[in-house]
PDB file of N, CA and C in Angstrom:
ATOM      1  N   UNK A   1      -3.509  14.309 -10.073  1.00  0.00           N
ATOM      2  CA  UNK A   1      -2.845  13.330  -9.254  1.00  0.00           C
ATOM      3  C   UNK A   1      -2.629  12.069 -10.090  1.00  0.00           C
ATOM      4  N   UNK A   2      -1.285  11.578 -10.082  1.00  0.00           N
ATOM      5  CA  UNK A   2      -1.250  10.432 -10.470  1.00  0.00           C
ATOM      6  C   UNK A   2      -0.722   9.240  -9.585  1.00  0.00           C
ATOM      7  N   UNK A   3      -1.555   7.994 -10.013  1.00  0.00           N
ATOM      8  CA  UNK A   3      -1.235   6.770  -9.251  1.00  0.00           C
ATOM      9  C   UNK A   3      -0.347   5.925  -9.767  1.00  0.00           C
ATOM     10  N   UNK A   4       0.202   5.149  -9.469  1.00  0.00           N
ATOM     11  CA  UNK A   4       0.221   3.821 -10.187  1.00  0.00           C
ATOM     12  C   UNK A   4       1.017   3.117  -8.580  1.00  0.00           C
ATOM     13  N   UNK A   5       0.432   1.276  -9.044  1.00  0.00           N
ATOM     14  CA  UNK A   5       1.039   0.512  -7.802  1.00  0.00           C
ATOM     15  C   UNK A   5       1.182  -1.318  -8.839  1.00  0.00           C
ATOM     16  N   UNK A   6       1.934  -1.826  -7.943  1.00  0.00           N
ATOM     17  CA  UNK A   6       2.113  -2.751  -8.045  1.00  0.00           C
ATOM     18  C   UNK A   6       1.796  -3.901  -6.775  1.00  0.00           C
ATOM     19  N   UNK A   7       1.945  -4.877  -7.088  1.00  0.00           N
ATOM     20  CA  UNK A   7       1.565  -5.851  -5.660  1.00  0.00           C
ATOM     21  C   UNK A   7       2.027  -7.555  -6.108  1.00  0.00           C
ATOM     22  N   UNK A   8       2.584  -7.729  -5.133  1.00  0.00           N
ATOM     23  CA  UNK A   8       2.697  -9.033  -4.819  1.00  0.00           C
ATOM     24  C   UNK A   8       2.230  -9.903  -3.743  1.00  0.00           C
ATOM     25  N   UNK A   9       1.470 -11.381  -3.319  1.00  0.00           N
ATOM     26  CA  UNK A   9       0.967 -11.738  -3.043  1.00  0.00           C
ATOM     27  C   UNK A   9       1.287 -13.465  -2.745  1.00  0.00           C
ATOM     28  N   UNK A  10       1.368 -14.240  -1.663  1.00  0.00           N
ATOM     29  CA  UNK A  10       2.276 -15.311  -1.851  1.00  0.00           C
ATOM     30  C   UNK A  10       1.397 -15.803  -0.385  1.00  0.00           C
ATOM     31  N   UNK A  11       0.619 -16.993  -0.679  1.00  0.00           N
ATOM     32  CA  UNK A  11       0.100 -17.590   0.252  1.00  0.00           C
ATOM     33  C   UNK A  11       0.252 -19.386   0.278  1.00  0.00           C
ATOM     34  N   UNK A  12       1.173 -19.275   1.776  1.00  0.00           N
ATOM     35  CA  UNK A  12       1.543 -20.447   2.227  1.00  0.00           C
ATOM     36  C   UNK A  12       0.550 -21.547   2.698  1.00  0.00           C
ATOM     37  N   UNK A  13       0.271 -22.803   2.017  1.00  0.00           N
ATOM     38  CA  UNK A  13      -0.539 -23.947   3.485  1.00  0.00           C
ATOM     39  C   UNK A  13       0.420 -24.047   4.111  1.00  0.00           C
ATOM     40  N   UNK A  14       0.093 -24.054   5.430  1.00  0.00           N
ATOM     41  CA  UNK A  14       0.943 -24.986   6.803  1.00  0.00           C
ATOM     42  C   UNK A  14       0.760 -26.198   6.942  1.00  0.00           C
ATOM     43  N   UNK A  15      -0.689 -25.920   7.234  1.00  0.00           N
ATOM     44  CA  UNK A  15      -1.006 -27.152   7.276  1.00  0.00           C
ATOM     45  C   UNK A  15      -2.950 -27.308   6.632  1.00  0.00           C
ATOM     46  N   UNK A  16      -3.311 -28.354   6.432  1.00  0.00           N
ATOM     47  CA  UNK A  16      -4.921 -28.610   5.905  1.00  0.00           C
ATOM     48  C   UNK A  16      -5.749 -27.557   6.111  1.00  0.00           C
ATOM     49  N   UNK A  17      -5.974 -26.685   7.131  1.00  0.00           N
ATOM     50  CA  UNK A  17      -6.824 -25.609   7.192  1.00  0.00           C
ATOM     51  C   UNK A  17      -6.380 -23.936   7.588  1.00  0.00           C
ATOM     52  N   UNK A  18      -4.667 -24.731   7.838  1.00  0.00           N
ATOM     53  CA  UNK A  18      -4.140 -23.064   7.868  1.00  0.00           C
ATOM     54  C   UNK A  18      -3.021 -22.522   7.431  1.00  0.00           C
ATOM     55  N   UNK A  19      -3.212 -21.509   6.664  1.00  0.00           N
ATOM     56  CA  UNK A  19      -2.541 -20.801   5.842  1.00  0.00           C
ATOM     57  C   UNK A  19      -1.491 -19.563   6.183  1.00  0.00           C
ATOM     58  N   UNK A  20      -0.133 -19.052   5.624  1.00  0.00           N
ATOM     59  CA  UNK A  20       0.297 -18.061   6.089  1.00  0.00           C
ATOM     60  C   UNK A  20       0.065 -17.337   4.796  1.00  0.00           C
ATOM     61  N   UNK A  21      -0.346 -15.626   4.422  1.00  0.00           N
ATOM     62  CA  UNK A  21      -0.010 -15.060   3.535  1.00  0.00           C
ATOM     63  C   UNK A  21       0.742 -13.769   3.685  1.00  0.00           C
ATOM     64  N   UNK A  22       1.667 -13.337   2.681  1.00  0.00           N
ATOM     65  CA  UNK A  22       2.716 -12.534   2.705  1.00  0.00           C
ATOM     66  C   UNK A  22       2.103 -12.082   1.790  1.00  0.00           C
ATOM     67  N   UNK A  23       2.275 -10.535   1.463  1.00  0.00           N
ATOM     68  CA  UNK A  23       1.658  -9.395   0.778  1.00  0.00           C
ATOM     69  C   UNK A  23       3.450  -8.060   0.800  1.00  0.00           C
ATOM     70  N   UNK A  24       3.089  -8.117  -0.641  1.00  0.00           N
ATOM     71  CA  UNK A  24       4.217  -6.794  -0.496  1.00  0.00           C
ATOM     72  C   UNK A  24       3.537  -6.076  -1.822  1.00  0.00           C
ATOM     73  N   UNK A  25       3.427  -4.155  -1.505  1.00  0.00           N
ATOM     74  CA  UNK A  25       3.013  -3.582  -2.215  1.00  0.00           C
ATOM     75  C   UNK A  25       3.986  -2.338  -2.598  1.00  0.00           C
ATOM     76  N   UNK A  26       3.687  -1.571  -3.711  1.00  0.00           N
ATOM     77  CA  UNK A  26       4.609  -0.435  -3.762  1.00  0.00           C
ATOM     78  C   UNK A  26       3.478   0.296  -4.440  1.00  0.00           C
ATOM     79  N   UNK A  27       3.670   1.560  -4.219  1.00  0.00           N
ATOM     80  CA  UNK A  27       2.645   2.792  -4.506  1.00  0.00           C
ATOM     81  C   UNK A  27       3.268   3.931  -5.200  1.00  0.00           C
ATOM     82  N   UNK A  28       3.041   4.548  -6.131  1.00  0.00           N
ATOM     83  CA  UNK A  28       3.481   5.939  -6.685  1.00  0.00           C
ATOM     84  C   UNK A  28       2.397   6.779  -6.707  1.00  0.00           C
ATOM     85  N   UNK A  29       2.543   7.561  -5.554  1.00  0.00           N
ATOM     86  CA  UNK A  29       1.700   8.420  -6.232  1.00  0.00           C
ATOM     87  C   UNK A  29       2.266   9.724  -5.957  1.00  0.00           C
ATOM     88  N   UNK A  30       1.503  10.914  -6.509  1.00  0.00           N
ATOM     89  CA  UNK A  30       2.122  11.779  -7.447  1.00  0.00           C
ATOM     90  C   UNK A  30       1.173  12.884  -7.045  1.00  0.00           C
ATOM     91  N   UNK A  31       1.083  14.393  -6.780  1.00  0.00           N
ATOM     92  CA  UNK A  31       0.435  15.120  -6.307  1.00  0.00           C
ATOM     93  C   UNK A  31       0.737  16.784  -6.785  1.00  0.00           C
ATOM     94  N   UNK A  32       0.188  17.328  -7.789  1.00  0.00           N
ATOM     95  CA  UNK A  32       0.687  18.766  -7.377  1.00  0.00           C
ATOM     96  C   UNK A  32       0.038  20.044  -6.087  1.00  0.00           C
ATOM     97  N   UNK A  33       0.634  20.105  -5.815  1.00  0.00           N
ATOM     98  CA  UNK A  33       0.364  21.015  -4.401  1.00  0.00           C
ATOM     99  C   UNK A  33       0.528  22.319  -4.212  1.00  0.00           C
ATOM    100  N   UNK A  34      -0.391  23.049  -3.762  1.00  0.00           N
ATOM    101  CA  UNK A  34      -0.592  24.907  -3.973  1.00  0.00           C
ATOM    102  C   UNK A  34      -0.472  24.811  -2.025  1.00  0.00           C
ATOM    103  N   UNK A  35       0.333  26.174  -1.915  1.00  0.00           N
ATOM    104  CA  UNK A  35       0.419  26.163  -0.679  1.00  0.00           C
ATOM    105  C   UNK A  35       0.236  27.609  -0.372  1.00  0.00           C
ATOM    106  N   UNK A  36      -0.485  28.259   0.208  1.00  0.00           N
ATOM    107  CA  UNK A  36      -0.932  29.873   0.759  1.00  0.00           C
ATOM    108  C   UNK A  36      -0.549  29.788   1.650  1.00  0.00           C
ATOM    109  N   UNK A  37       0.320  30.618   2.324  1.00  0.00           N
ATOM    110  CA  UNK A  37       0.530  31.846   3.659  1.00  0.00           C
ATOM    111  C   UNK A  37       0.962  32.966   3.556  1.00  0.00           C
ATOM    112  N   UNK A  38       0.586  33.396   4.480  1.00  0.00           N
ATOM    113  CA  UNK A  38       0.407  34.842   4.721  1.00  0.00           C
ATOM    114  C   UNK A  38       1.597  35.248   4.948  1.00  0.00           C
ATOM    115  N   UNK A  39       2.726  35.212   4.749  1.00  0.00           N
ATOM    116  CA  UNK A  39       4.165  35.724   5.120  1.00  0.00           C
ATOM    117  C   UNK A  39       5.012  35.274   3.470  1.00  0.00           C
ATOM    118  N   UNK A  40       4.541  33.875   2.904  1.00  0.00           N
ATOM    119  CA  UNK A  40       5.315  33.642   2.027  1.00  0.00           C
ATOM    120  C   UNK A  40       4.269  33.959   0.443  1.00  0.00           C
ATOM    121  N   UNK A  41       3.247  33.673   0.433  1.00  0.00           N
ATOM    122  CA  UNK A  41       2.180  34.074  -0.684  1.00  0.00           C
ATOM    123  C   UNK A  41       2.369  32.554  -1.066  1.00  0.00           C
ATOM    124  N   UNK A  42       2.179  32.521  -2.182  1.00  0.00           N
ATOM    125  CA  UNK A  42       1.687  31.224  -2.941  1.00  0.00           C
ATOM    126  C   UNK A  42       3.069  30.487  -3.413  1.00  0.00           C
ATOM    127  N   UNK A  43       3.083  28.761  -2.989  1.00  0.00           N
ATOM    128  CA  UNK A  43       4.129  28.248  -3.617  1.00  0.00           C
ATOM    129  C   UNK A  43       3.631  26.779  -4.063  1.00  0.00           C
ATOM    130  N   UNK A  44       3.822  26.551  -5.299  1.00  0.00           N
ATOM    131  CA  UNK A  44       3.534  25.475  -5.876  1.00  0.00           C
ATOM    132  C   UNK A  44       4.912  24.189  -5.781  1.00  0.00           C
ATOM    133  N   UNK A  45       4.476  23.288  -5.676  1.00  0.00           N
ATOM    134  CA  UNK A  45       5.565  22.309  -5.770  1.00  0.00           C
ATOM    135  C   UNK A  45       4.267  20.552  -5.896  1.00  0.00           C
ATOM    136  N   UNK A  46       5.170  19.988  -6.372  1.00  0.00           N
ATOM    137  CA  UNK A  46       4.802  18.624  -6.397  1.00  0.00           C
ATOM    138  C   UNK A  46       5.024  17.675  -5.581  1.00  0.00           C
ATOM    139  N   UNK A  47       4.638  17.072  -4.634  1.00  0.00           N
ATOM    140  CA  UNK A  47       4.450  15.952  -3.957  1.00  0.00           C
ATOM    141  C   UNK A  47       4.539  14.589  -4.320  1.00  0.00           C
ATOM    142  N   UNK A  48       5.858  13.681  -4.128  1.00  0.00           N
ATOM    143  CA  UNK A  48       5.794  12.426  -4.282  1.00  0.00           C
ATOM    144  C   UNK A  48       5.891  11.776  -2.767  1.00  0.00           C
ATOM    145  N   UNK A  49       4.803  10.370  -3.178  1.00  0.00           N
ATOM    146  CA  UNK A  49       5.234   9.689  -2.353  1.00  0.00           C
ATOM    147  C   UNK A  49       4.961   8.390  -2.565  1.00  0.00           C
ATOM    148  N   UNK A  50       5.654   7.619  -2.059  1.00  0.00           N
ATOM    149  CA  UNK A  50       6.222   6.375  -3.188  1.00  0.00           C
ATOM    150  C   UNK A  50       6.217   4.829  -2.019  1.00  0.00           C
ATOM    151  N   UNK A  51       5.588   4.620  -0.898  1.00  0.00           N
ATOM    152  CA  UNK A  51       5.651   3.848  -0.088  1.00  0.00           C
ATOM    153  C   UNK A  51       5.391   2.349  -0.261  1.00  0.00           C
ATOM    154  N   UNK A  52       6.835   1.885   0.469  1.00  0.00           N
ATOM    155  CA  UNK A  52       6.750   0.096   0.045  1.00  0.00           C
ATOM    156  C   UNK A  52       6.156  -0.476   1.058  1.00  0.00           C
ATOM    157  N   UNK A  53       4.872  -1.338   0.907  1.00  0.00           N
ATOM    158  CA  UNK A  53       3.720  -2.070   1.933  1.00  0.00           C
ATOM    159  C   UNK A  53       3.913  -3.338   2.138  1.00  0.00           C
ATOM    160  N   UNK A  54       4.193  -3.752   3.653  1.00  0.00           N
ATOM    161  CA  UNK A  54       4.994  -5.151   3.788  1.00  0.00           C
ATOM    162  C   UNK A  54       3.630  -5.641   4.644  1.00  0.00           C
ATOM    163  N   UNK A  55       3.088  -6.998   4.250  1.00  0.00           N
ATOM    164  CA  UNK A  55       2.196  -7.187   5.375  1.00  0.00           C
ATOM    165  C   UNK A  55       2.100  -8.426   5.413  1.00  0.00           C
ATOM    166  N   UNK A  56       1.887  -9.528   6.306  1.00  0.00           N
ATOM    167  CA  UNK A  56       1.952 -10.676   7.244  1.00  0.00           C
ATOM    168  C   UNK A  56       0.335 -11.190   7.611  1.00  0.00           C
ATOM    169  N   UNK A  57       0.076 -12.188   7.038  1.00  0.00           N
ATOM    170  CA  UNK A  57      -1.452 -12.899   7.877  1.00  0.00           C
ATOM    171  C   UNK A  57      -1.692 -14.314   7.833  1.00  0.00           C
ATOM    172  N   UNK A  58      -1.976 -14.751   8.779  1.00  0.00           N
ATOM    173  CA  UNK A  58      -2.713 -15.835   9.000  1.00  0.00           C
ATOM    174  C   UNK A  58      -4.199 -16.305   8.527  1.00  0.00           C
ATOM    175  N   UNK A  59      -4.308 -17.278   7.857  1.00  0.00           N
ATOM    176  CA  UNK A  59      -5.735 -17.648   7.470  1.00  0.00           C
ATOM    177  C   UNK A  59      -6.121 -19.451   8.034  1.00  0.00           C
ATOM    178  N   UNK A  60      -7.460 -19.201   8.086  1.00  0.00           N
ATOM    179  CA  UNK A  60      -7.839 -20.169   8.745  1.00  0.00           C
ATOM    180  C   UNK A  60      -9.190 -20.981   7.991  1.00  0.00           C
ATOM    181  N   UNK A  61      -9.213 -21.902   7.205  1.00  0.00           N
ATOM    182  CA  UNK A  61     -10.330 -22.168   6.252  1.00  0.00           C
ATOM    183  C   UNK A  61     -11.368 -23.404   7.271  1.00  0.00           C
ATOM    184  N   UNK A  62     -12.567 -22.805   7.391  1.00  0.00           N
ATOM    185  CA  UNK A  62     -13.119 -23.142   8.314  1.00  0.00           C
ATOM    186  C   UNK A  62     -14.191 -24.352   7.187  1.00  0.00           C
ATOM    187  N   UNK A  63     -13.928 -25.540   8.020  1.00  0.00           N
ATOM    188  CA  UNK A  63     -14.722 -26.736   7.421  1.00  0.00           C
ATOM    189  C   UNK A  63     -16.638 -27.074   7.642  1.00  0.00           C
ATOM    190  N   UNK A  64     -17.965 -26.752   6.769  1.00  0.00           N
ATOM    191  CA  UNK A  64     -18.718 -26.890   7.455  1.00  0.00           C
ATOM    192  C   UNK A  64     -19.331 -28.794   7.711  1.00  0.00           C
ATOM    193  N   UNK A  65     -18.716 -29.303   6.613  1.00  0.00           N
ATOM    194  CA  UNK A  65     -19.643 -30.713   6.457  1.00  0.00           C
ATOM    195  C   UNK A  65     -17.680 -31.447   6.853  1.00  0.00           C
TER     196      UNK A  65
END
């Protein structure tokens, strides 16, 4: 199996204690795959899958003194 990914990362202040962060990722990964049944016998093939990761958060930096 092979991997590889990349990532980006981008975090906003709003304001003094709260933050927006944006996250975007991309993934390769890579798989060879054996498949048995009983009607077809054995078939090999490779598996990609390659998914782009979009994600959204709020942060909140909490003050103790």
């Amino acid at each position: 199996m092979l991997t590889r990914s990349a990532q980006a990362v981008l975090d906003y202040r709003i304001a003094e204690n709260l933050f927006l962060d944006l996250d975007l990722k991309y993934v390769r990964i890579s798989a060879d795959v054996t498949l048995r049944t009983a009607n077809s016998g054995v078939q090999r093939t490779t598996l990609d899958i390659n998914p782009l990761i979009a994600g959204v958060g709020i942060g909140h930096r909490f003050s103790l003194f």
